[in-house]
Protein backbone atom coordinates (compact mmCIF):
# COMPACT_ATOMS: atom_id res chain seq x y z
CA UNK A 1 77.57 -7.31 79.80
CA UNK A 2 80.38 -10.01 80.35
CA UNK A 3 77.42 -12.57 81.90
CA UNK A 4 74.52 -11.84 79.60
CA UNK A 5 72.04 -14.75 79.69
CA UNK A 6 74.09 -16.29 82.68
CA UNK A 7 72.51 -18.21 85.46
CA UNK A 8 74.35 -18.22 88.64
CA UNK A 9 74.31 -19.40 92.30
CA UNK A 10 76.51 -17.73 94.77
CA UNK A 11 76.85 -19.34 98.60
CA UNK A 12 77.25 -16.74 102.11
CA UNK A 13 76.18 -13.86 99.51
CA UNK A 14 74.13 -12.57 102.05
CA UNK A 15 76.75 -10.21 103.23
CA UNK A 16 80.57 -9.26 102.46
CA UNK A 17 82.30 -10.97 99.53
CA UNK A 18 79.36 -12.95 98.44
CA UNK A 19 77.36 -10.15 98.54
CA UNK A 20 79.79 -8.42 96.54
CA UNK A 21 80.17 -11.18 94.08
CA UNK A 22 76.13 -11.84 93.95
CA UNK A 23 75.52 -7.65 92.81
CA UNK A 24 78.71 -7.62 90.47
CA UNK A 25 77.05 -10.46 88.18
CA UNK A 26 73.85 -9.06 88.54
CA UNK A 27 75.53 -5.69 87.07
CA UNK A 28 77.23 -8.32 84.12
CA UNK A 29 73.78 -9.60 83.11
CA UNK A 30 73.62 -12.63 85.05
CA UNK A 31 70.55 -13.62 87.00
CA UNK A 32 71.57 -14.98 90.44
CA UNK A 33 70.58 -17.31 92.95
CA UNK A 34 71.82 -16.59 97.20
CA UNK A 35 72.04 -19.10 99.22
CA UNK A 36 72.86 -18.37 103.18
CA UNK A 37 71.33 -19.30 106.05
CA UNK A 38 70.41 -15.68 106.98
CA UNK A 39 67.37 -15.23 104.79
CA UNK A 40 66.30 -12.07 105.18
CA UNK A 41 69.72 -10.47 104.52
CA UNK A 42 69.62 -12.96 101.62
CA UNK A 43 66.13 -11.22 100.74
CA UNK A 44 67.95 -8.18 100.73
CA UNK A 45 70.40 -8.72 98.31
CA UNK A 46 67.84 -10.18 96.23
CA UNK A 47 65.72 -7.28 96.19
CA UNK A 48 69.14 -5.13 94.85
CA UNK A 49 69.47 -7.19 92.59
CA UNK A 50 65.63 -7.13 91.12
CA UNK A 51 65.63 -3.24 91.05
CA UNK A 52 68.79 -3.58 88.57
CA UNK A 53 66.21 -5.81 85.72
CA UNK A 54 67.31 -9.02 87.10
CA UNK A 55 65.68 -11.94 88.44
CA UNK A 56 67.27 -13.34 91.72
CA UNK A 57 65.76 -15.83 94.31
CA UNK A 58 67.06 -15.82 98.02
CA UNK A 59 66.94 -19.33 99.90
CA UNK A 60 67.80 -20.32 103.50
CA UNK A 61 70.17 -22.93 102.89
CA UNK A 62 72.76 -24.31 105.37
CA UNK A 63 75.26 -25.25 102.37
CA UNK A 64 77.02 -28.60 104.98
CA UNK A 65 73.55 -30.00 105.16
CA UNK A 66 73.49 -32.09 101.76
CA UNK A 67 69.68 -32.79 101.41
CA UNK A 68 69.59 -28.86 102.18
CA UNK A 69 72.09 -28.63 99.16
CA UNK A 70 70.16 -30.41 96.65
CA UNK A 71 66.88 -28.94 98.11
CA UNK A 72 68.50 -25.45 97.08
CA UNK A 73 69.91 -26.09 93.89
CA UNK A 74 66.37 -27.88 92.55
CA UNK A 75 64.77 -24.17 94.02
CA UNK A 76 67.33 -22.53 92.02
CA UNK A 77 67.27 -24.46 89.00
CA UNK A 78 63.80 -23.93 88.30
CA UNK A 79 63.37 -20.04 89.13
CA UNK A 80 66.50 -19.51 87.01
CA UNK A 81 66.58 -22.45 84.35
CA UNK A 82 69.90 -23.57 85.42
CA UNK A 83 72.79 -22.84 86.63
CA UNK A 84 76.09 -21.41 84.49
CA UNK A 85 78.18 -20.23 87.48
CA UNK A 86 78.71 -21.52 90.85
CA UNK A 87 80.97 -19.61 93.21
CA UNK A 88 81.36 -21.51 96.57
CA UNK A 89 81.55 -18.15 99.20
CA UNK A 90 80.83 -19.72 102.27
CA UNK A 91 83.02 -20.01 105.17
CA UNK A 92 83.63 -19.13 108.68
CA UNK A 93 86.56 -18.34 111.00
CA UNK A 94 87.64 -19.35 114.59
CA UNK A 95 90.27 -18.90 117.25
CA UNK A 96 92.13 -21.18 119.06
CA UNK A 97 96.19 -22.93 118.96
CA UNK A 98 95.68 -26.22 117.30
CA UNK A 99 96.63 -27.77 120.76
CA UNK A 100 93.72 -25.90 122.70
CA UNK A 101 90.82 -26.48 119.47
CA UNK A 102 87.75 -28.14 120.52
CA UNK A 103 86.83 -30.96 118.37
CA UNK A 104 83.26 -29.51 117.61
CA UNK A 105 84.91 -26.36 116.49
CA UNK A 106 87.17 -28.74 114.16
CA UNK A 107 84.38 -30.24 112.93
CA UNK A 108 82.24 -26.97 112.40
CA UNK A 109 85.05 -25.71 110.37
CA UNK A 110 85.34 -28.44 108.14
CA UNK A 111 81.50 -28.82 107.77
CA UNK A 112 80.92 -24.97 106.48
CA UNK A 113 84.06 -24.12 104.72
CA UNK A 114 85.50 -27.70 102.77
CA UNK A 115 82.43 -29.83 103.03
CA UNK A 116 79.99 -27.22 101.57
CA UNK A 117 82.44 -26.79 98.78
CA UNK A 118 82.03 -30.84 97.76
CA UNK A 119 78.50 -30.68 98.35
CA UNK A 120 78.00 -27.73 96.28
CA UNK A 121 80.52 -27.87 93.24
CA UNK A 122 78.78 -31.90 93.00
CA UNK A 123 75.13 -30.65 92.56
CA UNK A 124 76.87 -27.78 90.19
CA UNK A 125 78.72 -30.19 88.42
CA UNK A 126 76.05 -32.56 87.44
CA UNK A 127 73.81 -29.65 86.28
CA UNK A 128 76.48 -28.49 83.99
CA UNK A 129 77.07 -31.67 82.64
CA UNK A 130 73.16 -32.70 82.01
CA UNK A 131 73.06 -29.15 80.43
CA UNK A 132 75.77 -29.56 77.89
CA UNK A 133 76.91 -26.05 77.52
CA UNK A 134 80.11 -25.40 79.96
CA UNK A 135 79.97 -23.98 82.99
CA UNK A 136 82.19 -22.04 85.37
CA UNK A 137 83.13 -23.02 88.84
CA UNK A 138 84.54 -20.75 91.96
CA UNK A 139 85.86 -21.28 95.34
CA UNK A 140 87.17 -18.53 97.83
CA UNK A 141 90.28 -19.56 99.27
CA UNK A 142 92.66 -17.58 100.89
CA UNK A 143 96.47 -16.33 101.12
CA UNK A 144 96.27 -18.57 104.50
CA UNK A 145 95.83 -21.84 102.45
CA UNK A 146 100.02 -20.85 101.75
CA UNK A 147 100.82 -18.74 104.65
CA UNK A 148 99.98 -19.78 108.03
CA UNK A 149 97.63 -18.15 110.47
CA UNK A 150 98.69 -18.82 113.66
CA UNK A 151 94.93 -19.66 115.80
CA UNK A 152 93.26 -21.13 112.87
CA UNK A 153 94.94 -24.30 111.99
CA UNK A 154 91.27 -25.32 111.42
CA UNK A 155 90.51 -22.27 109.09
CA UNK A 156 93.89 -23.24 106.65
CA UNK A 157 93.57 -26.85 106.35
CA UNK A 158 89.91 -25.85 104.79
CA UNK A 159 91.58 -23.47 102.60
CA UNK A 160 94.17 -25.81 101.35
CA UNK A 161 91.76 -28.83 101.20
CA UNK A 162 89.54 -26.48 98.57
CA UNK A 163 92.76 -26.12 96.48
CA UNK A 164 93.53 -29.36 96.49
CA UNK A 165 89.85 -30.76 96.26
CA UNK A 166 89.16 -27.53 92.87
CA UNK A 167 92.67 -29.03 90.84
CA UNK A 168 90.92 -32.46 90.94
CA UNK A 169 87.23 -30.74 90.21
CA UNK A 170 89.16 -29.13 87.53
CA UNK A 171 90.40 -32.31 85.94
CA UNK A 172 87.53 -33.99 85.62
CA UNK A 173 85.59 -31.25 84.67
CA UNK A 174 87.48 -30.26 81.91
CA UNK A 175 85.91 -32.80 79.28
CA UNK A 176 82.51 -31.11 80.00
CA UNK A 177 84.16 -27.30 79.47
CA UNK A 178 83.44 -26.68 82.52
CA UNK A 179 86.28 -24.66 84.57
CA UNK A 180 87.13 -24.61 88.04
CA UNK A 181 89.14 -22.49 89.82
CA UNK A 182 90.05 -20.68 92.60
CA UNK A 183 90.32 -17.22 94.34
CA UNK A 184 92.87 -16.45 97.41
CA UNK A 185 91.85 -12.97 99.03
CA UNK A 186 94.23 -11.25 101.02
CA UNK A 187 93.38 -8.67 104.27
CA UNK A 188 89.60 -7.47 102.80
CA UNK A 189 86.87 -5.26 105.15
CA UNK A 190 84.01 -6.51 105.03
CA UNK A 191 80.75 -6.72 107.94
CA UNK A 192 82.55 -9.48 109.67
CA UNK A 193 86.42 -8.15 109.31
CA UNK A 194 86.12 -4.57 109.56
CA UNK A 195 85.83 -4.32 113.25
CA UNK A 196 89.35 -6.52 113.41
CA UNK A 197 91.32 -3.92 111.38
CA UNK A 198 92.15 -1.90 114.13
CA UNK A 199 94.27 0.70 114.15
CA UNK A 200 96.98 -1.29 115.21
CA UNK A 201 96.53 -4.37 112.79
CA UNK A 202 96.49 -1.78 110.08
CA UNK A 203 99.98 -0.77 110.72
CA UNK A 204 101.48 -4.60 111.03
CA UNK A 205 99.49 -5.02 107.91
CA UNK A 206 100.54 -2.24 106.01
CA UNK A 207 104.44 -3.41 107.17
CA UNK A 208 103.59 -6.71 104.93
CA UNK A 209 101.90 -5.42 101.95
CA UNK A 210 103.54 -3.42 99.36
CA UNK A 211 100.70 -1.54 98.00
CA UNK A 212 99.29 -0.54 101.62
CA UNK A 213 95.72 -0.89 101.32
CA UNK A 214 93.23 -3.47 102.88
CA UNK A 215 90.64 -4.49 99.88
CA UNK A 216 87.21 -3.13 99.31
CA UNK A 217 85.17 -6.55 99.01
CA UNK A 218 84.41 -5.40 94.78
CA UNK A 219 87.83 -5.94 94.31
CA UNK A 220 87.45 -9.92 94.54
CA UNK A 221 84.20 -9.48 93.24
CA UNK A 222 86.21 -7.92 90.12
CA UNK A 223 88.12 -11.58 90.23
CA UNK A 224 85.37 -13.34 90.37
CA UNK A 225 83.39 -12.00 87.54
CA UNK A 226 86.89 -12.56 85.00
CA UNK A 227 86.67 -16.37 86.20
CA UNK A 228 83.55 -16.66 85.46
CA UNK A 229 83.36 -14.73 81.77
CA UNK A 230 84.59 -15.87 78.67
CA UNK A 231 87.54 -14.09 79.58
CA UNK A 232 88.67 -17.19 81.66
CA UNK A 233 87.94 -19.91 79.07
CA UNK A 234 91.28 -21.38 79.04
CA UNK A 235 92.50 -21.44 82.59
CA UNK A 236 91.35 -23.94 85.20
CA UNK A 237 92.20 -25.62 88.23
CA UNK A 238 93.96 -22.16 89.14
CA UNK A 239 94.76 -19.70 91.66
CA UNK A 240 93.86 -16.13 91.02
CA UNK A 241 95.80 -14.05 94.01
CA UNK A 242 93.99 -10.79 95.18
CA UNK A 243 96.38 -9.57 97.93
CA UNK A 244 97.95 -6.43 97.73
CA UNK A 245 101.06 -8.04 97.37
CA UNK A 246 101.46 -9.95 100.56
CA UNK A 247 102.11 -13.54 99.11
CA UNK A 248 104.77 -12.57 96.60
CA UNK A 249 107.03 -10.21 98.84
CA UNK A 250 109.88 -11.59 100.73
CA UNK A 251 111.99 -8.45 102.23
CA UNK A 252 111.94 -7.59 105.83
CA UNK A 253 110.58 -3.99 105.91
CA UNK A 254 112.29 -3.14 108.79
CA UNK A 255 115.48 -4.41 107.29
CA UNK A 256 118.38 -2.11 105.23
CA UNK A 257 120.87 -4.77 103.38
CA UNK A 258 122.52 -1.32 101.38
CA UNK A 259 121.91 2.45 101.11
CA UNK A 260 121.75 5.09 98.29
């Protein structure tokens, strides 16, 4: 039981890798918190999470709305008695070439996946610090915060503002013992990516990364749960890669420079 005793929030844990992330503590110990503004899937996970000895609380939160924020977190705070672990899950995707993006769907993008993060990790923050014992915060980035994703120019400046916004977190933090870092998933199924990996996406994909496999959403759930154990204590305002492979390889697959 890595997270015995733990409090912990997790944002969009109503589904895929929050949902992952939200059960895996549960299993650790840790009594959990969902926010998401889809409350009866929220319910749901709560309920999982109950039948395993746990308490959990499910509230309809829209995490870029900051009086919704701090509305959550004082729910949260006293159902739980505080909060140890914050993992900032949230985030949405659109399509569109940078020259073609509306400005609402800018602004949507930034709103749910960077804002949410400030909003969150502040009311986390201060609750660590008032409480005096450490704390752990999370972010889910992405492999598309260093790669880019042609369509979602929107999508990757979030992912690189997080980075960028979790190394500061992390510096000030530190004082407190309370670490920050970072998680960049590569290609994972979940209820919203699933129907993408098509047959033929599978095969460009499995071109790319070495080990061939698109992640089960418990894999980053795995990553989560070692940044937010003891495990971690010493690293912060880092990146912990969960990709198969795909950042780190540089050969051309369909390329032969010598034979055997």
């Amino acid at each position: 039981m890595k997270l015995q005793n733990k409090t912990a929030i997790v944002t969009g844990a109503a589904h895929g890798i929050g949902k992952a992330i939200a059960i895996k503590f549960a299993e650790e110990g840790a009594d959990v918190a969902i926010f998401d503004i889809n409350l009866p899937k929220a319910e749901e996970v709560a309920a999982t999470i109950r039948a395993m000895g746990r308490k959990a609380l499910a509230v309809e939160c829209d995490v870029g709305d900051s009086q919704q924020v701090a509305k959550a977190f004082e729910q949260a705070i006293a159902a739980l008695g505080g909060v140890d672990i914050h993992v900032n899950n949230t985030g949405v995707i659109r399509f569109s070439k940078v020259v073609d993006t509306p400005e609402e769907d800018w602004d949507l993008i930034i709103r749910t996946n960077l804002k949410s993060v400030f909003l969150c990790s502040q009311q986390a923050a201060r609750q660590m610090i008032k409480q005096g014992r450490g704390g752990r915060i999370i972010s889910l980035s992405s492999i598309h915060a260093l790669l880019s994703e042609p369509n979602c120019g929107h999508y990757t400046a979030t992912k690189g503002g997080i980075e960028s916004f979790s190394r500061t977190l992390a510096t000030e933090l530190a004082p407190h013992k309370i670490t920050v870092n970072f998680i960049r998933p590569g290609a994972t199924f979940t209820e919203l990516t699933t129907p993408m990996y098509t047959d033929a996406v599978k095969r460009s994909l499995f071109e790319r990364v070495p080990m061939k496999e698109i992640a089960e959403a418990s894999w980053i759930a795995n990553g989560a749960l070692f940044l937010a154990s003891e495990d971690s204590r010493y690293m912060t305002g880092q990146s912990l890669t969960i990709d198969g492979g795909y950042v780190m390889d540089g050969s051309l697959p369909s390329a032969e420079y010598c034979k055997e």
